[in-house]
C-alpha atoms as a PDB file:
ATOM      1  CA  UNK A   1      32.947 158.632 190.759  1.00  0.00           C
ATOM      2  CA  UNK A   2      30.949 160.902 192.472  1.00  0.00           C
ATOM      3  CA  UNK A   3      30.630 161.116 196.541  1.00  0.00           C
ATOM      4  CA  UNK A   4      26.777 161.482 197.567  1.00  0.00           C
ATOM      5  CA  UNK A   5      26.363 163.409 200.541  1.00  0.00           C
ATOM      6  CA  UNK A   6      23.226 164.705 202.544  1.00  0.00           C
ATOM      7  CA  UNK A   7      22.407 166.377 205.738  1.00  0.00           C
ATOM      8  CA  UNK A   8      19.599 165.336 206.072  1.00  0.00           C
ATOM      9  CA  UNK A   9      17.747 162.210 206.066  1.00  0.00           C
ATOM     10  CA  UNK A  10      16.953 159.191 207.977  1.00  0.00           C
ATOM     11  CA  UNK A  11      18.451 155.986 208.530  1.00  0.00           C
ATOM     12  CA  UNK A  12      16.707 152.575 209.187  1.00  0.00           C
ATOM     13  CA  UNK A  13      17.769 148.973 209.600  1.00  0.00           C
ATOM     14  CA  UNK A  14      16.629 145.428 211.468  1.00  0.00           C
ATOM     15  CA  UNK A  15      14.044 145.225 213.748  1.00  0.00           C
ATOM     16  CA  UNK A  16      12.924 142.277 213.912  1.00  0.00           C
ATOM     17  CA  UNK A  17      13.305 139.109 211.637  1.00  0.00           C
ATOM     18  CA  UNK A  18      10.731 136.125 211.187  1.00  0.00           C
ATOM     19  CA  UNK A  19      11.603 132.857 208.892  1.00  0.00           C
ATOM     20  CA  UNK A  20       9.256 132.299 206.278  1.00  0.00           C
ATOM     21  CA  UNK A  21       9.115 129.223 204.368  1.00  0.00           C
ATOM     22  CA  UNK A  22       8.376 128.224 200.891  1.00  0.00           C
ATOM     23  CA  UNK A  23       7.034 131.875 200.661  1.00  0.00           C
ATOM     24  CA  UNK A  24       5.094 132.605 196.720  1.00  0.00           C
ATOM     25  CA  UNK A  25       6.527 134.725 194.732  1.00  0.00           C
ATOM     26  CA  UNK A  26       5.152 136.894 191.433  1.00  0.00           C
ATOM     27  CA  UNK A  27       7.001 137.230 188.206  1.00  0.00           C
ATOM     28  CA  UNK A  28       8.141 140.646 187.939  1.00  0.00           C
ATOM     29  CA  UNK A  29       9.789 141.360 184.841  1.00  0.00           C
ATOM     30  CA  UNK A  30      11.573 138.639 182.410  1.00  0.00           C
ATOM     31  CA  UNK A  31      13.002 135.964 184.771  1.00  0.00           C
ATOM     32  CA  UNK A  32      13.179 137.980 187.967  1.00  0.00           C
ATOM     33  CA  UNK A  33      10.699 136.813 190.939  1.00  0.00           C
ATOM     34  CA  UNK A  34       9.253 138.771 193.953  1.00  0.00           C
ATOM     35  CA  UNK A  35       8.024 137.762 197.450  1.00  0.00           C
ATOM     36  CA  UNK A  36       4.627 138.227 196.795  1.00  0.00           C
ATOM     37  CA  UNK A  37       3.730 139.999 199.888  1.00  0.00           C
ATOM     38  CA  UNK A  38       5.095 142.774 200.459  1.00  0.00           C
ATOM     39  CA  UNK A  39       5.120 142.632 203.996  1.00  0.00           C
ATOM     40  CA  UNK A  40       7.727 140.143 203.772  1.00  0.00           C
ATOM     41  CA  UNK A  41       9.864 141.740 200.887  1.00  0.00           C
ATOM     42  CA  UNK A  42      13.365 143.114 202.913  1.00  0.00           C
ATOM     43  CA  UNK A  43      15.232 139.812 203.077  1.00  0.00           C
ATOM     44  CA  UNK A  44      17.192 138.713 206.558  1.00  0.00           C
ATOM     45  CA  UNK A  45      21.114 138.907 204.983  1.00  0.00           C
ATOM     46  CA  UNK A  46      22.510 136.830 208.073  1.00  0.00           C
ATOM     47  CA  UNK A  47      20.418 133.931 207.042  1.00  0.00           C
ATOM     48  CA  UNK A  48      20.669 132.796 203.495  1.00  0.00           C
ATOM     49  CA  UNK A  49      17.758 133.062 201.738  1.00  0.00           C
ATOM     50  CA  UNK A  50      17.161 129.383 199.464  1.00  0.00           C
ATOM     51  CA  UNK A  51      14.633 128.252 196.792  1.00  0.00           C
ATOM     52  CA  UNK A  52      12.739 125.425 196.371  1.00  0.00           C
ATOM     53  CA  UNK A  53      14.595 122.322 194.730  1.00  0.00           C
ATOM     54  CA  UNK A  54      12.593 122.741 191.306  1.00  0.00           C
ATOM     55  CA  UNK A  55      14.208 126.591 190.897  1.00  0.00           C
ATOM     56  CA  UNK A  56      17.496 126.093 192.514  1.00  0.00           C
ATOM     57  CA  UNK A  57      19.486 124.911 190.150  1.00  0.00           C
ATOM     58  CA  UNK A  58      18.190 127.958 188.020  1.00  0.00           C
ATOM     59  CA  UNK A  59      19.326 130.723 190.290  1.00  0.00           C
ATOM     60  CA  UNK A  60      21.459 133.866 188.455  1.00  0.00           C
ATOM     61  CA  UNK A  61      23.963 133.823 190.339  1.00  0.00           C
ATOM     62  CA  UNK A  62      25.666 136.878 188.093  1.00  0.00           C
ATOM     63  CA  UNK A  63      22.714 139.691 189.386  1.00  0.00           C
ATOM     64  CA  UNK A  64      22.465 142.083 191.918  1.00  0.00           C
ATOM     65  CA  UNK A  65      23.956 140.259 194.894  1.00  0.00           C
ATOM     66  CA  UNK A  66      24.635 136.607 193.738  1.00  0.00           C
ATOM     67  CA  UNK A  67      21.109 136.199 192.411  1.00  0.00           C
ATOM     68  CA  UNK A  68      18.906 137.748 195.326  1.00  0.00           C
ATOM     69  CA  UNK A  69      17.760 141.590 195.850  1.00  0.00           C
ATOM     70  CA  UNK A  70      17.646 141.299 199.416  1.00  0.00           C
ATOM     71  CA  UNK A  71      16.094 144.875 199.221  1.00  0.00           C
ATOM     72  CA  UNK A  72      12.791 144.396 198.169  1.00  0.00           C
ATOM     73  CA  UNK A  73      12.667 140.549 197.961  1.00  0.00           C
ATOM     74  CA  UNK A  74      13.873 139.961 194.420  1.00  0.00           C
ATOM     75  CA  UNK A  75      15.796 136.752 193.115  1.00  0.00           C
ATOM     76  CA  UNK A  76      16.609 136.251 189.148  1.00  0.00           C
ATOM     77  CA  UNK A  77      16.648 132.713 187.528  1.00  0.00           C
ATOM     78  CA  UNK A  78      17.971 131.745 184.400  1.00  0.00           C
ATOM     79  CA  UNK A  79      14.606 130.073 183.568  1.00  0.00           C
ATOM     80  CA  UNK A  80      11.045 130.782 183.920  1.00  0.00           C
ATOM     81  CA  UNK A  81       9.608 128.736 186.696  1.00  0.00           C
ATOM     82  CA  UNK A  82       7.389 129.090 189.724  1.00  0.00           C
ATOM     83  CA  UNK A  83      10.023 129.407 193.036  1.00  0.00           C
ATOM     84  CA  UNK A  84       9.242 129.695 196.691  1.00  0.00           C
ATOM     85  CA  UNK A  85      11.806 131.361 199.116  1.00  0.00           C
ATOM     86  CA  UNK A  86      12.501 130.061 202.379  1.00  0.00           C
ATOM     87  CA  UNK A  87      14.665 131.917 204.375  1.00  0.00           C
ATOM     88  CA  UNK A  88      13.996 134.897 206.955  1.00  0.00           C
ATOM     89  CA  UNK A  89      12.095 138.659 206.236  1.00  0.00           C
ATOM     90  CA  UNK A  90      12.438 141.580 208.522  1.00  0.00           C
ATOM     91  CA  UNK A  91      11.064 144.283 209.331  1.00  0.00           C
ATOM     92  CA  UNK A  92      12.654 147.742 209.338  1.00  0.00           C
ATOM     93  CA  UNK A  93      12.957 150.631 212.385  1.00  0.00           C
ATOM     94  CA  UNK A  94      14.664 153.776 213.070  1.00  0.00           C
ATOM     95  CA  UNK A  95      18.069 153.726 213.783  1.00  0.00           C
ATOM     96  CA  UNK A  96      18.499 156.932 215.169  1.00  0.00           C
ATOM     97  CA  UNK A  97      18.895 160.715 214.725  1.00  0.00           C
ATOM     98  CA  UNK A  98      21.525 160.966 211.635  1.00  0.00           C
ATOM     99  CA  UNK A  99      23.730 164.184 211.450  1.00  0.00           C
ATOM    100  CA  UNK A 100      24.950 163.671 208.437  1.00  0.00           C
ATOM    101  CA  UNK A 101      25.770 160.695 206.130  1.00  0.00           C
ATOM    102  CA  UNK A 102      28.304 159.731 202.921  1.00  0.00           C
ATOM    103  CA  UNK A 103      27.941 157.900 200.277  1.00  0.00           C
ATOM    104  CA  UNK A 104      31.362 156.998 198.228  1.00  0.00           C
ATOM    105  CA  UNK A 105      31.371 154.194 195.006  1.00  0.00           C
ATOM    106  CA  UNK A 106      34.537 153.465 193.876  1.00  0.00           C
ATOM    107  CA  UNK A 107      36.373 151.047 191.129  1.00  0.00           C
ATOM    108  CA  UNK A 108      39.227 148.644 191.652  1.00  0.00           C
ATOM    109  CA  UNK A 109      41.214 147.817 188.488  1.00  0.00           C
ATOM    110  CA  UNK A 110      44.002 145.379 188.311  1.00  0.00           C
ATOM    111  CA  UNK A 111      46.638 145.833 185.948  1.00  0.00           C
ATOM    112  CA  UNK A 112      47.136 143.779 182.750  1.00  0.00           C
ATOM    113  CA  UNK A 113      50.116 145.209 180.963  1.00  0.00           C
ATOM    114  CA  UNK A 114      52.056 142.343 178.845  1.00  0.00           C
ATOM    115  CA  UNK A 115      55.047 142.169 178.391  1.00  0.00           C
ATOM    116  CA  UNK A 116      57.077 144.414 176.378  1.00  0.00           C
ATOM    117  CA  UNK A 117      54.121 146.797 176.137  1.00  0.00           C
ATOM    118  CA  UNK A 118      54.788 150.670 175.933  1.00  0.00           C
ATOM    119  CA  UNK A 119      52.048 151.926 178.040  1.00  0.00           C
ATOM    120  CA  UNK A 120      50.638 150.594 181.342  1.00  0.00           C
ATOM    121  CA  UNK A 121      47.482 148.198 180.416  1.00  0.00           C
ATOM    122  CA  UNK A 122      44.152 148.317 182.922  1.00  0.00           C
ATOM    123  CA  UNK A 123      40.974 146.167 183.107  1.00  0.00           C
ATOM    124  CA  UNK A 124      38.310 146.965 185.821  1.00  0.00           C
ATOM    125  CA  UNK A 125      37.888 144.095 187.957  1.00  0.00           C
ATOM    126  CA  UNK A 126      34.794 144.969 190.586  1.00  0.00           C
ATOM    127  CA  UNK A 127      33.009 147.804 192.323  1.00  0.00           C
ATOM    128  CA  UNK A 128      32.943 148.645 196.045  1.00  0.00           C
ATOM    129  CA  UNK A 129      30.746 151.352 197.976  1.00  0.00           C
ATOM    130  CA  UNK A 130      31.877 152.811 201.268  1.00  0.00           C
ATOM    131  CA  UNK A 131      29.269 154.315 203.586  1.00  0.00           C
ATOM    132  CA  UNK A 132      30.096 156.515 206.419  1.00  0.00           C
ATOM    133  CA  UNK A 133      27.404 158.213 208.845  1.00  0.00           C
ATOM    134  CA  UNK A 134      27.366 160.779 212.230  1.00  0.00           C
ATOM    135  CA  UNK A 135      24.598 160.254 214.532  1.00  0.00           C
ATOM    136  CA  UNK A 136      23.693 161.702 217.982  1.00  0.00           C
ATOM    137  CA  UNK A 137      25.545 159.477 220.451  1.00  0.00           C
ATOM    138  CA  UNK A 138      22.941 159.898 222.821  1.00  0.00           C
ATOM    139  CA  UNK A 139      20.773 157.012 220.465  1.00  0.00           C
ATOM    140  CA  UNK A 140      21.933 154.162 221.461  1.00  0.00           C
ATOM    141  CA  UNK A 141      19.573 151.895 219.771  1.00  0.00           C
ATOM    142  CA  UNK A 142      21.663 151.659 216.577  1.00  0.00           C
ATOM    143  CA  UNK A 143      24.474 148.990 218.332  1.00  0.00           C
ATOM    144  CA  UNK A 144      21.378 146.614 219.547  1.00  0.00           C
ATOM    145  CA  UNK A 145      20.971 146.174 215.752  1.00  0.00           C
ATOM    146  CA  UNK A 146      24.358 145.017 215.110  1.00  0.00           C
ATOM    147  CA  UNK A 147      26.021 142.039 214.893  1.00  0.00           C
ATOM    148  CA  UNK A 148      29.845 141.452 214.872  1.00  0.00           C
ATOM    149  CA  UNK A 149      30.615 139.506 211.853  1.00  0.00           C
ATOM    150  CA  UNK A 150      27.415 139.657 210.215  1.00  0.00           C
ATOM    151  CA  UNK A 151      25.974 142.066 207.433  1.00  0.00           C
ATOM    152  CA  UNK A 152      23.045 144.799 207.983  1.00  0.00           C
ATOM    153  CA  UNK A 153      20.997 146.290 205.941  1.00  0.00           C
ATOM    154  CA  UNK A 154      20.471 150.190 206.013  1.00  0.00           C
ATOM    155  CA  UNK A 155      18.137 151.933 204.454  1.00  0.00           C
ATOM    156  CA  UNK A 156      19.049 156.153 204.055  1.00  0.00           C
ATOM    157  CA  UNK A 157      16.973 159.061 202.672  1.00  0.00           C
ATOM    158  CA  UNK A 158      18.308 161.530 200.498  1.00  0.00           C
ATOM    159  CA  UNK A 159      15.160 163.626 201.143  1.00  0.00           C
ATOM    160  CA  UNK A 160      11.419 162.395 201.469  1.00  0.00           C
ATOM    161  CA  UNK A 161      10.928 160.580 198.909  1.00  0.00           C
ATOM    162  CA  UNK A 162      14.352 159.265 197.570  1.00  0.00           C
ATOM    163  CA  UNK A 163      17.512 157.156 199.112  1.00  0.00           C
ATOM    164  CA  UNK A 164      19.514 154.275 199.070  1.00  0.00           C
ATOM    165  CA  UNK A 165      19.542 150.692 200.192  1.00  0.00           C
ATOM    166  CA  UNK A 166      23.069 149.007 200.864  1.00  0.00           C
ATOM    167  CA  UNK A 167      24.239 145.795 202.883  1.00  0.00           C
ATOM    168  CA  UNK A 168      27.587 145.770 204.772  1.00  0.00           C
ATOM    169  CA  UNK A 169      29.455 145.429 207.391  1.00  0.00           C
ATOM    170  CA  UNK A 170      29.859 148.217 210.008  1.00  0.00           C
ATOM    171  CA  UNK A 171      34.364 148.334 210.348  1.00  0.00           C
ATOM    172  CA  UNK A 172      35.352 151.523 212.738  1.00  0.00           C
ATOM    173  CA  UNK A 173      33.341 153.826 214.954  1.00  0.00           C
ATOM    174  CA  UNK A 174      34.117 157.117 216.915  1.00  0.00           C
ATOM    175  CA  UNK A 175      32.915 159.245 219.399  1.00  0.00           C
ATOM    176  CA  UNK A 176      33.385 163.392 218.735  1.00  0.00           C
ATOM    177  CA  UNK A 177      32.230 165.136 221.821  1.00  0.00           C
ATOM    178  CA  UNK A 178      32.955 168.715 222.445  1.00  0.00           C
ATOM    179  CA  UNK A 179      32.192 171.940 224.334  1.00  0.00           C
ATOM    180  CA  UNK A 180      28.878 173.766 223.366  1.00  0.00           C
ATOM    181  CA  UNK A 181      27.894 171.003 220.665  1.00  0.00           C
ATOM    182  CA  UNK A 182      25.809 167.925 220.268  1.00  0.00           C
ATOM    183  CA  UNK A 183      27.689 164.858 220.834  1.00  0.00           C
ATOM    184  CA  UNK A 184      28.317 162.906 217.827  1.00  0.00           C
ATOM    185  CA  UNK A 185      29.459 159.123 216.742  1.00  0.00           C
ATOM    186  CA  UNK A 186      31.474 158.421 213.157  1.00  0.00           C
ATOM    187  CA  UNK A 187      30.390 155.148 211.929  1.00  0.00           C
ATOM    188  CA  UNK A 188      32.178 153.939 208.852  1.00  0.00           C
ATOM    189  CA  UNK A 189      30.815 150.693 206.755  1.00  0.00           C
ATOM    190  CA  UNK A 190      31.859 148.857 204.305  1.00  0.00           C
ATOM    191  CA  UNK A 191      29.226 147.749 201.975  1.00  0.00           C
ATOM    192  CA  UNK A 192      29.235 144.157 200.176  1.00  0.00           C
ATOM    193  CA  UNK A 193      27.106 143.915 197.325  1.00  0.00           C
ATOM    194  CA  UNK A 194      25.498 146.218 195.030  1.00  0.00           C
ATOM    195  CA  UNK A 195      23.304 149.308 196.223  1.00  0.00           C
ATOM    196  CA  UNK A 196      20.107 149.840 194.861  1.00  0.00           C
ATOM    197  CA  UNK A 197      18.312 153.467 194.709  1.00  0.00           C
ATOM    198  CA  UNK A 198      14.512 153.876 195.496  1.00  0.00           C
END
C-alpha cells in the first residue's frame, strides 16, 4: 500500500463544539442522510452522535465508521426514512504550522491455514491508517485541542484544493531541536475508522 507524503499543506482540527438536537437532515444518495446545514456538518467524535427513535433501529452499522461519516455529517440507514441527529457539531481551526506530514494505510490478515494444508492460507481481516506529522514547536495551540483518551478529527491538505479527513487518537510525540534549524515536534496518530478524501 502506498505511503502518502506532502510537504506542504495545512492541518486543522476542533475548535469549538455546540450540541445540536434533533438536527434535519437531506437524503443524499440511496439511503445515506446529511445534516442539512452545512454549518453543522463535521460531527463532535467524543460525543456520540444518535438518531431519532423512528430511524434508529435502521442505522448501517457496516459503513464508513459504524454507520456515521463524522466528516461531513453523513449517517447510512438500511431504510428510507426521515432521521434527525442529535449529538454535537464543531467547528474547525488551524492547528498550526505543519513541516511535513505522512500518511501510511496498511492491511492486517490473520492466518487461516487448515490442517494438513501444503501452503500457508490468508484472509484479510481489517484495515488500519497511521498518520504521523512535524510541526513548529513554537505552536502550541495544537495540545489545547487534545484530549487524552478521546478521538480528534484532523483535517490535512495535500495541496489547495485536495486532502484527507481521518479520526484517531494522537499515541507518541517528540521534540527535535537543533543548532541553526527550526524547532520541530513528531506527532504520531493512530487513526480509528476509515479516512475519507476531499
Amino acid at each position: 500500500m502506498a505511503i502518502n507524503k506532502a510537504t506542504s499543506g495545512a492541518i486543522y482540527g476542533k475548535s469549538t463544539s455546540t450540541t445540536m438536537t434533533d438536527e434535519p437532515t437531506t437524503s443524499a444518495a440511496g439511503n445515506i442522510y446529511q445534516i442539512t446545514s452545512s454549518l453543522h456538518q463535521v460531527i463532535d467524535p467524543t460525543t456520540l452522535p444518535t438518531l431519532n427513535t423512528s430511524s434508529a433501529t435502521y442505522l448501517d452499522t457496516t459503513w464508513m465508521d459504524g454507520g456515521w461519516d463524522y466528516f461531513t455529517g453523513r449517517v447510512k440507514l438500511m431504510l428510507a426514512t426521515s432521521p434527525t441527529v442529535t449529538g454535537k457539531w464543531i467547528t474547525m481551526t488551524a492547528l498550526g504550522s505543519v513541516v511535513s506530514w505522512s500518511l501510511a494505510p496498511n492491511k492486517t490478515v490473520q492466518e487461516t491455514t487448515a490442517i494438513g494444508d501444503t501452503w500457508k492460507q490468508h484472509t484479510q481481516i481489517e484495515n488500519g491508517v497511521n498518520f504521523t506529522m512535524n510541526r513548529y514547536f513554537v505552536d502550541t495551540d495544537f495540545w489545547t485541542h487534545v484530549t487524552a483518551g478521546s478521538p480528534i478529527l484532523i483535517k490535512i491538505w495535500e495541496d489547495a484544493v485536495t486532502g484527507f479527513w481521518l479520526k484517531g487518537f494522537v499515541t507518541s510525540f517528540g521534540a527535535t531541536m537543533s543548532v541553526g534549524k527550526v524547532d520541530d515536534e513528531a506527532i504520531t496518530m493512530q487513526v480509528s475508522g476509515p479516512i475519507s478524501r476531499f
